[in-house]
C-alpha atoms as a PDB file:
ATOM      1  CA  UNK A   1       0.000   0.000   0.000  1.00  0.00           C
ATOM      2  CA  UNK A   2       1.603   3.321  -0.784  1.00  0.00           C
ATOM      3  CA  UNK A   3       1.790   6.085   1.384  1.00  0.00           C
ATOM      4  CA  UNK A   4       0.499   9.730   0.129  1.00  0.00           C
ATOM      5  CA  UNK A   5       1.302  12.810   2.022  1.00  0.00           C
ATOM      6  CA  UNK A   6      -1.336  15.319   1.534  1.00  0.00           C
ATOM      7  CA  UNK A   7      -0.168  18.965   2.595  1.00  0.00           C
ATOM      8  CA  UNK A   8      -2.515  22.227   2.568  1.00  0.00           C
ATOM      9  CA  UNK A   9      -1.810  24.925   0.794  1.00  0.00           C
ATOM     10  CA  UNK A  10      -2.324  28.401   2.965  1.00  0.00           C
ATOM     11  CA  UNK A  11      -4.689  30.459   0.695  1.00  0.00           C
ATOM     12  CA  UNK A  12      -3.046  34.116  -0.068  1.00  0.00           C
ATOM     13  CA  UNK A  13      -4.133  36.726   1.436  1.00  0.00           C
ATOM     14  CA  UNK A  14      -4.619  39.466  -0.902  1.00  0.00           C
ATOM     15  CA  UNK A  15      -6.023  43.422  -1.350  1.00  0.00           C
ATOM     16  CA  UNK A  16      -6.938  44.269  -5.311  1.00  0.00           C
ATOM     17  CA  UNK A  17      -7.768  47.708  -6.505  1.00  0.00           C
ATOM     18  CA  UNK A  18     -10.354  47.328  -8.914  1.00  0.00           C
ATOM     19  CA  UNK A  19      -8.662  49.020 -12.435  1.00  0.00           C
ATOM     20  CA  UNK A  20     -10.840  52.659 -12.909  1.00  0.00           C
ATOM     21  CA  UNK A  21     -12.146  53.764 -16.131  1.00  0.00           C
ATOM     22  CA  UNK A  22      -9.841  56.507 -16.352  1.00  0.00           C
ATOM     23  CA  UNK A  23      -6.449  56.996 -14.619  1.00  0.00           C
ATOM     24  CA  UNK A  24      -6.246  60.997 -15.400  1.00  0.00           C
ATOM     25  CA  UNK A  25      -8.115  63.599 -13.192  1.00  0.00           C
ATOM     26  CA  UNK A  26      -8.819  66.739 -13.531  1.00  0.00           C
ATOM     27  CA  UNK A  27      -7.818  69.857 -10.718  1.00  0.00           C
ATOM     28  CA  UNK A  28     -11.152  69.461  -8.628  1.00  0.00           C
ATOM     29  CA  UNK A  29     -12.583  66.002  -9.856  1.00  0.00           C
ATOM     30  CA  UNK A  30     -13.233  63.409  -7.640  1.00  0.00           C
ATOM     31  CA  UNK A  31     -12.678  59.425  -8.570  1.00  0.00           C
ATOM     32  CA  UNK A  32     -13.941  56.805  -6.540  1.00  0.00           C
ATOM     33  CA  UNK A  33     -11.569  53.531  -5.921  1.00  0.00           C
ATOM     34  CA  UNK A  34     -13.244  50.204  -4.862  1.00  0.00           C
ATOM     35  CA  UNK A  35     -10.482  47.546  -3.581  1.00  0.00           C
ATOM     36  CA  UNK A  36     -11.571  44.096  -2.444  1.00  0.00           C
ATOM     37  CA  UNK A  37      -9.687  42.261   0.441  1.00  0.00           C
ATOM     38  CA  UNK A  38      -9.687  38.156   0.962  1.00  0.00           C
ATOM     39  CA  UNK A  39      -8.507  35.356   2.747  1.00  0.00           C
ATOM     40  CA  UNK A  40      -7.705  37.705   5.878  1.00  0.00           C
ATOM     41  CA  UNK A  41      -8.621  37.739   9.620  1.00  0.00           C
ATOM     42  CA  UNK A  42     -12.082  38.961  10.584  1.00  0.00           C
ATOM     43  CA  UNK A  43     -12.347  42.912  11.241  1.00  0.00           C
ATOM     44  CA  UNK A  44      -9.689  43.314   8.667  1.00  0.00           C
ATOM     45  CA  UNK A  45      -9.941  46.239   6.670  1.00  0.00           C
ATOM     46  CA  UNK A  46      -8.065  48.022   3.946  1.00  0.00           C
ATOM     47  CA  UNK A  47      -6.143  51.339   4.546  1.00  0.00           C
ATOM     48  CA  UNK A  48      -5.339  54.036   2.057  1.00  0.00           C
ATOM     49  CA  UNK A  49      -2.365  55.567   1.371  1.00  0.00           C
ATOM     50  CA  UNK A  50      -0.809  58.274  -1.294  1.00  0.00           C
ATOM     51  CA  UNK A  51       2.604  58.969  -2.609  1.00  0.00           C
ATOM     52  CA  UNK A  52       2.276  62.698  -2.706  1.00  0.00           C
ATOM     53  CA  UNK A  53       0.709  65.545  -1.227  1.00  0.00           C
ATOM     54  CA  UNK A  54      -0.906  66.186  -5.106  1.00  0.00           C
ATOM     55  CA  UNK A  55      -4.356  64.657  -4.696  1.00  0.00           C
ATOM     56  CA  UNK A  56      -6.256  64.321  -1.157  1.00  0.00           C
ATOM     57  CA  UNK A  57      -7.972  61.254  -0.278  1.00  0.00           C
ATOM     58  CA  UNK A  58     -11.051  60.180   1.413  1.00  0.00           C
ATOM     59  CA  UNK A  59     -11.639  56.478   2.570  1.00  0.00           C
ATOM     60  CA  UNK A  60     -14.732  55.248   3.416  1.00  0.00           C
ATOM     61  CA  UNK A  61     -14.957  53.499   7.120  1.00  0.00           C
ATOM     62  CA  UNK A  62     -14.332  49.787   6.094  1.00  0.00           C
ATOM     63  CA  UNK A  63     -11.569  50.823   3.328  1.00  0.00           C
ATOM     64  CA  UNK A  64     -13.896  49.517   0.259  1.00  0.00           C
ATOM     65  CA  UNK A  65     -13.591  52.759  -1.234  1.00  0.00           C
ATOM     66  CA  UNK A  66     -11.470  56.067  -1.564  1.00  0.00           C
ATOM     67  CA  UNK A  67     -12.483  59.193  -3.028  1.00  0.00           C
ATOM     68  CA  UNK A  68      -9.445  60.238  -4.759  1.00  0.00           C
ATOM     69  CA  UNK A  69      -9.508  64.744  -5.075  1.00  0.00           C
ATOM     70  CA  UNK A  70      -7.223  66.022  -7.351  1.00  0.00           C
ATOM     71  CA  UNK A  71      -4.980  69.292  -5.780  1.00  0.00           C
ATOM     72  CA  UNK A  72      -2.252  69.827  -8.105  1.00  0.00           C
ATOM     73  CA  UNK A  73      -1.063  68.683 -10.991  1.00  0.00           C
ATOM     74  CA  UNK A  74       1.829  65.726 -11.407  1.00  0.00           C
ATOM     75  CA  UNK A  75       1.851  61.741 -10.849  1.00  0.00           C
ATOM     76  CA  UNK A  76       0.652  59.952  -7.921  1.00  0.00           C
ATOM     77  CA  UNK A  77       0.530  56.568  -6.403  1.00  0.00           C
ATOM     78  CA  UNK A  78      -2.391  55.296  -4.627  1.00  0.00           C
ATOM     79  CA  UNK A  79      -2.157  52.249  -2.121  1.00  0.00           C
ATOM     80  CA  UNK A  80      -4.446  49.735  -0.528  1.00  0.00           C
ATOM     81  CA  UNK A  81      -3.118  48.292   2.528  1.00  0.00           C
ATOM     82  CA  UNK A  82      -4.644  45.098   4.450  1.00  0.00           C
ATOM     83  CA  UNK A  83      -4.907  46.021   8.082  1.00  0.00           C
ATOM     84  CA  UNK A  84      -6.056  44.093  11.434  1.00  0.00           C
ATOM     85  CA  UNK A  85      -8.989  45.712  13.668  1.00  0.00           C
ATOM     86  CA  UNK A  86      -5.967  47.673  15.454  1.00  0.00           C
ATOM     87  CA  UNK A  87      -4.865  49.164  12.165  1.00  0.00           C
ATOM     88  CA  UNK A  88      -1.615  47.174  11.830  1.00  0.00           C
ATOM     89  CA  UNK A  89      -0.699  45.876   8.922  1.00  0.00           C
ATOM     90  CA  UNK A  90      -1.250  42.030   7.906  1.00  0.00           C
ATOM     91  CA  UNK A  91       1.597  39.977   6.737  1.00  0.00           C
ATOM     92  CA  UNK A  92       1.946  37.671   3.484  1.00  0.00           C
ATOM     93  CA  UNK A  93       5.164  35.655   4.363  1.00  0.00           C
ATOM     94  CA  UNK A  94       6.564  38.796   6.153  1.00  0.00           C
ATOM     95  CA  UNK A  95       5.499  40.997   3.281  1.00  0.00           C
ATOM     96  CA  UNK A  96       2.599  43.816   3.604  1.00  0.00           C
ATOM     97  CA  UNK A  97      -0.283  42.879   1.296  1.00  0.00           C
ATOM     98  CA  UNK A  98      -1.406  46.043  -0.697  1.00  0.00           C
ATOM     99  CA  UNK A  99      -1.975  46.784  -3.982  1.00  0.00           C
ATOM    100  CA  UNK A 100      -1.337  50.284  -6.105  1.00  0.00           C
ATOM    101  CA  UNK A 101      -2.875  52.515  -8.666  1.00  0.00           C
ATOM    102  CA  UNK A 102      -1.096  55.133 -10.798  1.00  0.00           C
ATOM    103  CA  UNK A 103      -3.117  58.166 -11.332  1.00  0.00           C
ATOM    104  CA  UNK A 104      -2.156  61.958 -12.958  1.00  0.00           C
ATOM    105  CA  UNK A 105      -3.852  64.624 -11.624  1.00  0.00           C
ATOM    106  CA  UNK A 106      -4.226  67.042 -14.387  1.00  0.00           C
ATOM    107  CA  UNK A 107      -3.416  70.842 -12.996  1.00  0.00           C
ATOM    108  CA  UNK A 108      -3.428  73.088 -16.108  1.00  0.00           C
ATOM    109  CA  UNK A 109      -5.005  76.438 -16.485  1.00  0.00           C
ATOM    110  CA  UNK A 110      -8.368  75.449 -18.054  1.00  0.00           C
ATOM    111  CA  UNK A 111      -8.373  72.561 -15.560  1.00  0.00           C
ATOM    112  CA  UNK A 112      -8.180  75.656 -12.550  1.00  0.00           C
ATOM    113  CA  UNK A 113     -10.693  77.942 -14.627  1.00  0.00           C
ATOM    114  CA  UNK A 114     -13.041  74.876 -14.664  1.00  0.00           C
ATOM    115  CA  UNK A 115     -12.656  74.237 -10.998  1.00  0.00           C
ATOM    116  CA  UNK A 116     -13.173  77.909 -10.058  1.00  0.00           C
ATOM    117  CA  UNK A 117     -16.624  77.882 -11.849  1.00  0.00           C
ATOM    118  CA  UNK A 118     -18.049  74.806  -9.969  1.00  0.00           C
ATOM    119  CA  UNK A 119     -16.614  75.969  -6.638  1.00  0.00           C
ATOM    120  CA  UNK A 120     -18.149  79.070  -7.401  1.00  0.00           C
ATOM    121  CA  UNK A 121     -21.616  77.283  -8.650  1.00  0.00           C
ATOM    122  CA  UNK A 122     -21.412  74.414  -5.856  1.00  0.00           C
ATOM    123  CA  UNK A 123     -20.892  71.636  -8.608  1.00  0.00           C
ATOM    124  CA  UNK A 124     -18.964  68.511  -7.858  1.00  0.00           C
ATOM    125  CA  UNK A 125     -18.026  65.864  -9.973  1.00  0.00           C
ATOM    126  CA  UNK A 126     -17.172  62.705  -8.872  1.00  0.00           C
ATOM    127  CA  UNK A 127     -16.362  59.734 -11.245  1.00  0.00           C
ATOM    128  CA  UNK A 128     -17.674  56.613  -9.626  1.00  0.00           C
ATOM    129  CA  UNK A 129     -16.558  53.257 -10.714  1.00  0.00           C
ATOM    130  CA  UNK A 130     -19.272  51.354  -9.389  1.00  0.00           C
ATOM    131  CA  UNK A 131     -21.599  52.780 -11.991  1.00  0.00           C
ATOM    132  CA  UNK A 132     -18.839  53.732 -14.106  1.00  0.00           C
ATOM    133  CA  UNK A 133     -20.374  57.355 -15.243  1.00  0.00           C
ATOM    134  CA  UNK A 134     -20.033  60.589 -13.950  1.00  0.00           C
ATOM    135  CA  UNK A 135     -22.339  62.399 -11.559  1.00  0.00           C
ATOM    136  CA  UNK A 136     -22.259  66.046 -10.862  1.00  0.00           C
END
């Protein structure tokens, strides 16, 4: 009779940014990340991070989304970051599990003139990926 070992394979832990419709935003505009988180610890949750001071961001409670503002103009990087309840990060074989997205924010003159008008008419646009259109 011969002898199988059977071994389990760990499932990966893993944080994905779900790719937006557009990667380029304008000086005001708002776009809306959704990230999806699996195989962690209950009460894990992502956190949201940004390479530069060029866009602000806005995460909603459980880390499923991020509203993503653009401030000035240049490239940024956005990351998703599994966390435990107490905000630490959770480890892949020792590594953090997050995933990025590479945006431009778009600063140019018309981009500011554009802005100034809907600040100036209370108009907001936000590009939401869950619908995947724009609403103002």
């Amino acid at each position: 009779c011969d002898h199988y070992e059977t071994s389990v394979i760990p499932m990966l832990r893993f944080v994905s940014i779900q790719a937006p419709s557009t990667t380029g935003i304008n000086c005001g505009d708002t776009l809306v990340l959704h990230a999806s988180i699996g195989n962690c610890p209950a009460g894990s949750k992502i956190a949201w991070s940004v390479s530069s001071s060029r866009v602000s961001i806005n995460p909603s409670a459980d880390g499923a989304t991020c509203e993503v503002t653009s401030i000035s103009g240049g490239y940024v990087t956005v990351t998703a970051t599994a966390v435990d309840d107490n905000g630490n990060p959770i480890l892949n074989e020792g590594e953090e599990i997050t995933d990025t997205q590479n945006l431009v924010s778009r600063v140019g003159f018309f981009q500011k003139l554009i802005n100034f008008f809907k600040n100036l008419f209370g108009m907001n646009r936000i590009i939401s990926q869950a619908f995947d259109k724009v609403i103002w």
